[in-house]
N, C-alpha and C. Protein backbone atom coordinates (compact mmCIF):
# COMPACT_ATOMS: atom_id res chain seq x y z
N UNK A 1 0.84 -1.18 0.00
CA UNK A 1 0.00 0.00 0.00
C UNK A 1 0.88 1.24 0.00
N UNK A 2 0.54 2.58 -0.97
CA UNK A 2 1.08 3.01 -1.13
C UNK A 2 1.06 4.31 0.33
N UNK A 3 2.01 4.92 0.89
CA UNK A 3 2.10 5.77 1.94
C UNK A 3 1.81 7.17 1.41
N UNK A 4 0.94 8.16 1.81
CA UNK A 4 0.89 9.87 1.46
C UNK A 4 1.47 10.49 2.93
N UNK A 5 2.58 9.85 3.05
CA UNK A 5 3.49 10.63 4.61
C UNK A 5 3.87 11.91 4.08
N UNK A 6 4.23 12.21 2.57
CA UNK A 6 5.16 13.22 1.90
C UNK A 6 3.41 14.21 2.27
N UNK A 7 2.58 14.23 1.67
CA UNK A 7 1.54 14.86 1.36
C UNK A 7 1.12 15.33 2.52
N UNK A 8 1.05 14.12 3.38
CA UNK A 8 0.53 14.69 5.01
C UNK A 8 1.02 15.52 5.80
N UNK A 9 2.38 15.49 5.43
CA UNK A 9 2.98 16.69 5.99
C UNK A 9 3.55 17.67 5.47
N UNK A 10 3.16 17.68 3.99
CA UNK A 10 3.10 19.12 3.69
C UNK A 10 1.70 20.03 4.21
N UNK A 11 0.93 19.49 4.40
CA UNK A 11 -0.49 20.06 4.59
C UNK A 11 0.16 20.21 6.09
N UNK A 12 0.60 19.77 6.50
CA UNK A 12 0.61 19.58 8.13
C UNK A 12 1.46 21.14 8.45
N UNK A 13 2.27 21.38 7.48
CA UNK A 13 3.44 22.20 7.52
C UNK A 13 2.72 23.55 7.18
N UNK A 14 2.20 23.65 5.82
CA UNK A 14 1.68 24.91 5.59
C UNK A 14 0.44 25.01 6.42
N UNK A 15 -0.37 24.46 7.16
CA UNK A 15 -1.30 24.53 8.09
C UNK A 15 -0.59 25.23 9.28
N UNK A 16 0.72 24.50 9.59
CA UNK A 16 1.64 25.25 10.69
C UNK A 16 1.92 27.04 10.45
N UNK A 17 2.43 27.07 9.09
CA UNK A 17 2.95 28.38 8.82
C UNK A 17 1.97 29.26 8.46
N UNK A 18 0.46 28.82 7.98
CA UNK A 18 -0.25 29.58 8.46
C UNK A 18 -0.67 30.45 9.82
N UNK A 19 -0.83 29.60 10.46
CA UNK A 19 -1.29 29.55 12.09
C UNK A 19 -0.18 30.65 12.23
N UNK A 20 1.40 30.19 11.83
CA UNK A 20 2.20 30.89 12.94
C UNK A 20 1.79 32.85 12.53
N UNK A 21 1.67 33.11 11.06
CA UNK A 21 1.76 34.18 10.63
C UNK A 21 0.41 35.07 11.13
N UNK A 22 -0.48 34.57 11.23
CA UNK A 22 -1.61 35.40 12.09
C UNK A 22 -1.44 36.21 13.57
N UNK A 23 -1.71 36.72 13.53
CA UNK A 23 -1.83 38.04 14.69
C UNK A 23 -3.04 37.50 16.03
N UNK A 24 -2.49 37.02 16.94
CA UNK A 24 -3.57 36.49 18.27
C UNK A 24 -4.66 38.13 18.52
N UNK A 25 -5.70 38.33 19.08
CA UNK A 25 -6.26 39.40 19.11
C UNK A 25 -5.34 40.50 20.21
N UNK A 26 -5.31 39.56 21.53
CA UNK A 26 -4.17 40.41 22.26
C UNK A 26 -3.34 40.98 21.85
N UNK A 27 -2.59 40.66 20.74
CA UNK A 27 -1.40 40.91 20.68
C UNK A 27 -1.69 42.45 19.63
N UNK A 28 -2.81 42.43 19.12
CA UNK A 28 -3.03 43.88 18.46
C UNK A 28 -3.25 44.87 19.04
N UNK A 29 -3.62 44.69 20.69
CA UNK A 29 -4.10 45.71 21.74
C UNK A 29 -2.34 46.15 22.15
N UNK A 30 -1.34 45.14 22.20
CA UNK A 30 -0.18 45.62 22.56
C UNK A 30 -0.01 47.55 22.57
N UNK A 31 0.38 48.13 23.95
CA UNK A 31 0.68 49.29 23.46
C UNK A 31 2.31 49.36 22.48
N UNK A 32 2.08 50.72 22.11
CA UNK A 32 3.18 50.96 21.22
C UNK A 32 4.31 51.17 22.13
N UNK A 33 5.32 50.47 21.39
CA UNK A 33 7.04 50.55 22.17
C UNK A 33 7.25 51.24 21.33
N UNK A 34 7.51 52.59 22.15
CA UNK A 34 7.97 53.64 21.48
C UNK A 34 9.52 53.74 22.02
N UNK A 35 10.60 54.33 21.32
CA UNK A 35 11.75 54.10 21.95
C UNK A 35 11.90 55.58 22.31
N UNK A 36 13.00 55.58 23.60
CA UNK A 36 13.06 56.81 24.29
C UNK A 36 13.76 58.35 23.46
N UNK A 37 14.63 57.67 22.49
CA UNK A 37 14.99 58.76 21.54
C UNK A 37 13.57 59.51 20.73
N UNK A 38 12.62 58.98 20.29
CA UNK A 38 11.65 59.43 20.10
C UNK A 38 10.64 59.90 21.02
N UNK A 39 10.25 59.35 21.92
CA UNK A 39 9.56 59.74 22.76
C UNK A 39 10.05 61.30 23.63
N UNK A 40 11.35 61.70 23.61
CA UNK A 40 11.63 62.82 24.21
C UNK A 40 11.84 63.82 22.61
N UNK A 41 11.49 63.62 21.64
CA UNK A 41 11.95 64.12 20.12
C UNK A 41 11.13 65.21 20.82
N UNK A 42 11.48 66.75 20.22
CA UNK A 42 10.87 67.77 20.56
C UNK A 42 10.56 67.93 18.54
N UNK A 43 9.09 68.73 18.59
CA UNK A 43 8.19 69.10 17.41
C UNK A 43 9.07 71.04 16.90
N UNK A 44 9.93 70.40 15.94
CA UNK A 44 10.90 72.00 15.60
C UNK A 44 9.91 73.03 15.29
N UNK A 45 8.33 72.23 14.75
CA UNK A 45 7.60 73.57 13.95
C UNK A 45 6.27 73.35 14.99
N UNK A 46 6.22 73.04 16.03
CA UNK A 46 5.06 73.36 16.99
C UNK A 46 4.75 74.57 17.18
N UNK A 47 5.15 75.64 16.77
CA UNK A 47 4.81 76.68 16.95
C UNK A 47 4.42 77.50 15.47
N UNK A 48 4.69 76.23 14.37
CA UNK A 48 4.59 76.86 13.13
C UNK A 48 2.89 77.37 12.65
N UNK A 49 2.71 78.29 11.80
CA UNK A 49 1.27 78.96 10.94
C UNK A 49 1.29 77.69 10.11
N UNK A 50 0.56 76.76 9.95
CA UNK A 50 0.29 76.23 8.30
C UNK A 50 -0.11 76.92 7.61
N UNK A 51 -0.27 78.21 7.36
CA UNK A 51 -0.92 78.66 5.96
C UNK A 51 -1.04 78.03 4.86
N UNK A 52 -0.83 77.22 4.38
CA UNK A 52 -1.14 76.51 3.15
C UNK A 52 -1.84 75.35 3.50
N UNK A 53 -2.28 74.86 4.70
CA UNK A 53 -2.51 73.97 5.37
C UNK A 53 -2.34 72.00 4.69
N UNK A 54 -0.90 72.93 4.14
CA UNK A 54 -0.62 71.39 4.42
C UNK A 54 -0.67 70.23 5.21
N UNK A 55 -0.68 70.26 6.55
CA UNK A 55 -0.68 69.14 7.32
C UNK A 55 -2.53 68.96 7.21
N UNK A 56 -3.32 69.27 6.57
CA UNK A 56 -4.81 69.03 6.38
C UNK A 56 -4.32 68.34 5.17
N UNK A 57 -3.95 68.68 4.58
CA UNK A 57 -3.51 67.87 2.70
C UNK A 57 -3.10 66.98 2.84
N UNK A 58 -1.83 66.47 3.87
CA UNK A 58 -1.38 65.38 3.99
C UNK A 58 -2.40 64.66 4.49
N UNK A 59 -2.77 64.86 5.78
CA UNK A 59 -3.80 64.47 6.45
C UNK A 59 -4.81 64.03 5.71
N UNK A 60 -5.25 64.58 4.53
CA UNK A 60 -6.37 63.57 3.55
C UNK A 60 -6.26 63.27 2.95
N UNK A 61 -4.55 62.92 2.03
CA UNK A 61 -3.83 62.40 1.23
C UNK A 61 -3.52 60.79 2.25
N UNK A 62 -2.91 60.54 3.45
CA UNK A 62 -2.81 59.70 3.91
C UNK A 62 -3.30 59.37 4.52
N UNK A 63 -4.07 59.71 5.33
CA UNK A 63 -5.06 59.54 6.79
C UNK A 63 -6.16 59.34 6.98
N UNK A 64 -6.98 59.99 6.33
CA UNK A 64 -8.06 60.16 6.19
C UNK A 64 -9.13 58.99 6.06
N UNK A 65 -8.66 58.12 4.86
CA UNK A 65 -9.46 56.94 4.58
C UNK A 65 -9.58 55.85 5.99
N UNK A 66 -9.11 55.83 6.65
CA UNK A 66 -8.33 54.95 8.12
C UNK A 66 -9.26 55.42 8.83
N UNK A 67 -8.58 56.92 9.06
CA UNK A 67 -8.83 57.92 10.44
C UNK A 67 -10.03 58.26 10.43
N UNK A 68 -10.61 58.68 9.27
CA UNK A 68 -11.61 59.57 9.31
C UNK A 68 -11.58 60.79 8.61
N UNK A 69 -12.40 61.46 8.59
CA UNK A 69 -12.25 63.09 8.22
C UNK A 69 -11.98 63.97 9.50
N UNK A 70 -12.81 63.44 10.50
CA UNK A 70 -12.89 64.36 11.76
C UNK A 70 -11.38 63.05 12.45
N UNK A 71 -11.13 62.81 12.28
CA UNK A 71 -9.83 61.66 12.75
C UNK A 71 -10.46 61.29 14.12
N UNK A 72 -11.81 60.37 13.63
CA UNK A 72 -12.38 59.48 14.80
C UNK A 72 -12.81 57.88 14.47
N UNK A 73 -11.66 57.69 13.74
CA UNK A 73 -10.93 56.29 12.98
C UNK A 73 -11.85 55.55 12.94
N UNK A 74 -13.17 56.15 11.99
CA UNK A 74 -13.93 55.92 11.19
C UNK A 74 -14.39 56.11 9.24
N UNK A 75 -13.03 56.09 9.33
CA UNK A 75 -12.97 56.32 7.52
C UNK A 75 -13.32 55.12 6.58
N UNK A 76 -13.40 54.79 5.49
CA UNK A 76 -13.93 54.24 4.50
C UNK A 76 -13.50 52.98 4.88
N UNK A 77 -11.90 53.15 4.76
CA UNK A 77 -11.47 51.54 5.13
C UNK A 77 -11.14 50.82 6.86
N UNK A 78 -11.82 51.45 7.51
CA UNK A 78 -11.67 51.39 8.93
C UNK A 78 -11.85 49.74 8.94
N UNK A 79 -13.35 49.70 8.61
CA UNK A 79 -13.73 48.89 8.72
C UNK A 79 -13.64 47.53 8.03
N UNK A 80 -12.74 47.10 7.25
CA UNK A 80 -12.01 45.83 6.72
C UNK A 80 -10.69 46.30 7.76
N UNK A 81 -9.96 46.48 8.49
CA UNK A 81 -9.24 46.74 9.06
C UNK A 81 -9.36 45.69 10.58
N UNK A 82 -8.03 44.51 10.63
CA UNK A 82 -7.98 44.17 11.83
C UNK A 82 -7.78 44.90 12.78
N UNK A 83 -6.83 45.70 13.10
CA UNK A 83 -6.52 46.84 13.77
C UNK A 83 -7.00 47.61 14.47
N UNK A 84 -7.10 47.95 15.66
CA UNK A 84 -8.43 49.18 16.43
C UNK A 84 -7.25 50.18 15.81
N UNK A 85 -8.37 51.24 15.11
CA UNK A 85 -8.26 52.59 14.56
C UNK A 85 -8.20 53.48 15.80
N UNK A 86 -7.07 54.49 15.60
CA UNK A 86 -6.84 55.60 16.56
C UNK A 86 -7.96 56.33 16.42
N UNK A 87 -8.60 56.70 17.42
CA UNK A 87 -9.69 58.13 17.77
C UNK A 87 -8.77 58.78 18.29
N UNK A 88 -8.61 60.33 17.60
CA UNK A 88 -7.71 61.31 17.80
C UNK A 88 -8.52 62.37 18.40
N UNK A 89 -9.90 62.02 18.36
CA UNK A 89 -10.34 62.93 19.57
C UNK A 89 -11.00 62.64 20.83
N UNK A 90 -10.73 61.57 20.92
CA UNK A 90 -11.16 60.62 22.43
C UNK A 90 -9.79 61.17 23.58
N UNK A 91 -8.95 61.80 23.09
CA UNK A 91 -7.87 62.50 24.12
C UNK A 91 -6.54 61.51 24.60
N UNK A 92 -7.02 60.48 23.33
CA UNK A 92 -5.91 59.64 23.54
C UNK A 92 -4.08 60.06 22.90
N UNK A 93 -4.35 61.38 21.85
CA UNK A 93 -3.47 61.55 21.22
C UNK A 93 -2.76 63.19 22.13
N UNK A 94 -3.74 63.83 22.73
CA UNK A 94 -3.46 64.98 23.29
C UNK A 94 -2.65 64.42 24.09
N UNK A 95 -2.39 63.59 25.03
CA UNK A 95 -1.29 63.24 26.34
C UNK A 95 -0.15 62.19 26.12
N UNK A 96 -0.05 62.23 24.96
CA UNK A 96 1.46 61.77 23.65
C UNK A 96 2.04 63.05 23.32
N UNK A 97 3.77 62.73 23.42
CA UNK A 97 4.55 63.59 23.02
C UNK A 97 4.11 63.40 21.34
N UNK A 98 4.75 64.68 21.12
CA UNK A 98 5.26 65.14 19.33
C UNK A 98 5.85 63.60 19.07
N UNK A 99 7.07 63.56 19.44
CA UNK A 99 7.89 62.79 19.13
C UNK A 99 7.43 61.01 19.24
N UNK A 100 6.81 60.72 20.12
CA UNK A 100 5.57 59.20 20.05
C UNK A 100 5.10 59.70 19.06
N UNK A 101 3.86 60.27 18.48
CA UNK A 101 3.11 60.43 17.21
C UNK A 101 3.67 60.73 16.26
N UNK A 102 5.54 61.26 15.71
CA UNK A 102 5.69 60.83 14.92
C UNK A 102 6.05 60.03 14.75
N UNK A 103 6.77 59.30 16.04
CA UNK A 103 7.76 57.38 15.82
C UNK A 103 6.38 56.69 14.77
N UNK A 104 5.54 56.89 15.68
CA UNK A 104 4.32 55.37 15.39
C UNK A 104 3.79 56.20 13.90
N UNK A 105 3.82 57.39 13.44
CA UNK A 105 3.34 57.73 11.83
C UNK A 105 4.21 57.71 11.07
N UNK A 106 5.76 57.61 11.19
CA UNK A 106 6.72 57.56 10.49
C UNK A 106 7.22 56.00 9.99
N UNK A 107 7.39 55.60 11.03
CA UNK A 107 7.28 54.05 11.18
C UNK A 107 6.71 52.84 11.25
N UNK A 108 5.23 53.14 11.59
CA UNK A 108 4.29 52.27 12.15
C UNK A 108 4.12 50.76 12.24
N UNK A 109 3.56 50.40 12.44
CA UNK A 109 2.99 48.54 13.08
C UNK A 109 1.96 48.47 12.61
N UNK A 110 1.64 46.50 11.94
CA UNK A 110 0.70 45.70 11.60
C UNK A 110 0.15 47.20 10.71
N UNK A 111 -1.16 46.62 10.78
CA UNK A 111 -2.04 48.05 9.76
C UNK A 111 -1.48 49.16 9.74
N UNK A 112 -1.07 49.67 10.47
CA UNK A 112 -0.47 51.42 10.34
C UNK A 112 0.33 51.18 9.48
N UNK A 113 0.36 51.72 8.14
CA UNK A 113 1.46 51.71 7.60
C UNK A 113 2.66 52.58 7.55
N UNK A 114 4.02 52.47 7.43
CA UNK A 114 4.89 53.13 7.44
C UNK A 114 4.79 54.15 6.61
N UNK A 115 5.15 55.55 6.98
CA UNK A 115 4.99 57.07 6.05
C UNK A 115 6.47 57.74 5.64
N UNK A 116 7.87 56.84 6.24
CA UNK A 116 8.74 57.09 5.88
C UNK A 116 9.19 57.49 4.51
N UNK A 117 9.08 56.83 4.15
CA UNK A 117 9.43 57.32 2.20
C UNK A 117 7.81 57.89 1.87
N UNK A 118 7.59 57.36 2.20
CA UNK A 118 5.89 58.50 1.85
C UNK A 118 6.16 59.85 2.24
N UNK A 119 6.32 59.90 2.97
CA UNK A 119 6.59 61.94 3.57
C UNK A 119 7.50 61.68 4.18
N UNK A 120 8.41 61.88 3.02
CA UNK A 120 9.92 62.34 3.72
C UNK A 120 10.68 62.92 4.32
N UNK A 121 9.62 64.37 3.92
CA UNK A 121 10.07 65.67 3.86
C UNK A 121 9.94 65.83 5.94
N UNK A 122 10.61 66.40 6.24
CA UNK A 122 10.80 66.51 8.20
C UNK A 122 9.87 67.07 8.55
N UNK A 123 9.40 68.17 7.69
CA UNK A 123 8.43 69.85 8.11
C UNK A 123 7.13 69.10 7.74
N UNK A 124 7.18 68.42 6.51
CA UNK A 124 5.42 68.03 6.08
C UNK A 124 5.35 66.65 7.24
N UNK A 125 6.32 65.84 7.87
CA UNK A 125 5.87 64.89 8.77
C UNK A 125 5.28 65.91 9.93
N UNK A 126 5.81 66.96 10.34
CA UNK A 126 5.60 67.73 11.55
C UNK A 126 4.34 68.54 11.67
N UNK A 127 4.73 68.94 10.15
CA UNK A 127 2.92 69.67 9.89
C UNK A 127 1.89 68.80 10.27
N UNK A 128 2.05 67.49 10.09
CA UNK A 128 0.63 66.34 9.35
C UNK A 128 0.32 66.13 11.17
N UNK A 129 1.74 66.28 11.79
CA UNK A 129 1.40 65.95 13.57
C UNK A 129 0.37 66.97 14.17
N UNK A 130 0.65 68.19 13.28
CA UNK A 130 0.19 69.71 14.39
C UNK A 130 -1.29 69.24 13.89
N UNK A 131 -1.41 68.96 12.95
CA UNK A 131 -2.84 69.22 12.48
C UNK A 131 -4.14 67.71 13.51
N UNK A 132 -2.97 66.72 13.13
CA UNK A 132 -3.57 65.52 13.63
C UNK A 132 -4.03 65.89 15.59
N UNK A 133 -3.17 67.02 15.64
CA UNK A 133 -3.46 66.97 17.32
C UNK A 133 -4.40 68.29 17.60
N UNK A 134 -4.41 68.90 16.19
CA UNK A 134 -5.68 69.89 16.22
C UNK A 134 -6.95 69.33 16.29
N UNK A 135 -6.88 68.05 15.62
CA UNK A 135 -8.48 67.22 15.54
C UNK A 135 -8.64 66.78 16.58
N UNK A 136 -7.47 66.62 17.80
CA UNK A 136 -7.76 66.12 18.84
C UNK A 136 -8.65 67.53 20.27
N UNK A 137 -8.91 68.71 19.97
CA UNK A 137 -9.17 69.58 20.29
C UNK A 137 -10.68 69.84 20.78
């Protein structure tokens, strides 16, 4: 009789490497490890005018669909999203340094996607912060 040992454990295997690559629910609540070089980062243009209100442009160039319009992380694609969406006006973003909100928008985790090569530019990452913590207002 012929043996399917080869077969059985390929199924057995990619059944494994499935499993391993999924995200447990806990583990999406994880808070953010933010590292201390960022977390003490001081915001160079916190005191800046947007007049052109770029950090609103960015903000609905990248954010928006996620976040929301009013950034109460209820936007279009919120909802296919494993991820709990930031509410930026639940006051969770007002008592975060500059420097946490840009680690986790520059860099981000699971769903958040990284904005590094997306907005490169230092001033338009800083703008997109002032504005994001205006919605928190």
């Amino acid at each position: 009789m012929k043996t399917n040992a080869p077969i059985l454990i390929a199924i057995v295997l990619v059944a494994m490497s499935m499993l391993a690559m999924t995200v447990l629910p806990e583990e999406q609540d994880k808070p953010w490890e933010v590292p201390s070089k960022y977390e003490k980062m001081k915001n160079p243009y916190a005191d800046a005018t947007d007049d052109d209100n770029l950090g609103k442009i960015l903000y609905s160039k990248h954010c928006k669909s996620c976040h929301g319009t009013k950034g109460k992380g209820d936007g279009n694609k919120a909802a296919s999203i494993d991820t709990p969406i930031g509410d930026f006006t639940d006051g969770s973003i007002a008592g975060q340094s500059d420097g946490s909100i840009y680690y986790k928008t520059v860099f981000g985790r699971d769903d958040m996607p990284s904005f590094e090569k997306k907005i490169a530019d230092e001033e338009e990452r800083w703008l997109l912060i002032n504005y994001m913590k205006k919605l928190a207002q």
